[in-house]
Protein backbone atom coordinates (compact mmCIF):
# COMPACT_ATOMS: atom_id res chain seq x y z
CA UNK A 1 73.22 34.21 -159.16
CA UNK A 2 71.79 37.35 -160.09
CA UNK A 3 69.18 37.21 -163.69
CA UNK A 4 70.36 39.68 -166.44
CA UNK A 5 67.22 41.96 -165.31
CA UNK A 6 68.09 41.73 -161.48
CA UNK A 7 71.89 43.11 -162.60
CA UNK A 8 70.67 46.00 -164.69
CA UNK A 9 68.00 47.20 -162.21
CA UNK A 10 71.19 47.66 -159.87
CA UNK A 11 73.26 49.42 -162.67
CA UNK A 12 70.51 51.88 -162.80
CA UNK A 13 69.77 52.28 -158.95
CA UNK A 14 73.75 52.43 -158.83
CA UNK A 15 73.68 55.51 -161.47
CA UNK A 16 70.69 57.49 -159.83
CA UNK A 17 73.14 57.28 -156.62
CA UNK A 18 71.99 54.21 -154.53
CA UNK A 19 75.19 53.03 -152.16
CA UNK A 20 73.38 50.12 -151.42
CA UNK A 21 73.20 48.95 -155.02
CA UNK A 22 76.62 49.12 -155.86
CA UNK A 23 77.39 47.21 -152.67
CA UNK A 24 75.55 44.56 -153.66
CA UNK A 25 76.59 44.68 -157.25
CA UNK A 26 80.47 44.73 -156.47
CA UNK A 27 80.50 40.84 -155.20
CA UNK A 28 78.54 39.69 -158.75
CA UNK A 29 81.04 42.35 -161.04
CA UNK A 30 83.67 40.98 -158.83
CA UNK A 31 83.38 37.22 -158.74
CA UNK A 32 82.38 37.53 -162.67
CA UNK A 33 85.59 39.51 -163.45
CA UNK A 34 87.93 37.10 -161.79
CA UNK A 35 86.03 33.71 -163.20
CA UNK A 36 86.83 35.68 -166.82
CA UNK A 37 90.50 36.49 -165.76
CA UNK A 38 91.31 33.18 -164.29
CA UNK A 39 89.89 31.83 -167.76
CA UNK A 40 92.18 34.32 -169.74
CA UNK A 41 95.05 33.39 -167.75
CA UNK A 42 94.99 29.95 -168.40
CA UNK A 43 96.01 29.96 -171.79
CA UNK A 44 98.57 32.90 -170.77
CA UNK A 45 102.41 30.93 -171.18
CA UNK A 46 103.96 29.26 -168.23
CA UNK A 47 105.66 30.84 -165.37
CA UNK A 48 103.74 33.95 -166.03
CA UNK A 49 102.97 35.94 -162.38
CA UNK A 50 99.85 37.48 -162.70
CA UNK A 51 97.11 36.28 -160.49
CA UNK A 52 93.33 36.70 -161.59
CA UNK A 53 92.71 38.88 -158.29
CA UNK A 54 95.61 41.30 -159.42
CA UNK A 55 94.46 41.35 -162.81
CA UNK A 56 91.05 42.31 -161.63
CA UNK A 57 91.80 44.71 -158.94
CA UNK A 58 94.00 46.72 -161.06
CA UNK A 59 91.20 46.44 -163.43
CA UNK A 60 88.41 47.58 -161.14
CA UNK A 61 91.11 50.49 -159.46
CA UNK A 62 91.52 52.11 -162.86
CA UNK A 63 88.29 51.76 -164.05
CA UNK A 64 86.01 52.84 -161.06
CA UNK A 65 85.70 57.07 -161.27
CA UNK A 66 86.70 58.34 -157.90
């Protein structure tokens, strides 16, 4: 698991236009985002249909600029 420090040193190599950072930053953002969803979604009623990985792909799709 990547420290607080280790996570914003990517954010800024990510923002002065390092590719490799956000490579390696996607998998933590990811796995972090769908822990929080699948947590969320729990206490969503029964027989609701969305799944954490849809909830956080639509999530990263609209909030990524292109």
């Amino acid at each position: 698991m990547q420290t607080p420090v280790g996570i914003t040193q990517l954010l800024i190599r990510w923002n002065n236009g390092d590719q490799v950072a956000l490579e390696k930053l996607m998998p933590l953002v990811y796995g972090e985002l769908r822990r929080l969803a699948s947590n969320y979604l729990r206490r969503e009623r029964q027989g609701h249909t969305l799944q954490p990985t849809a909830l956080v792909s639509d999530c990263l799709i609209d909030g990524i600029p292109r």
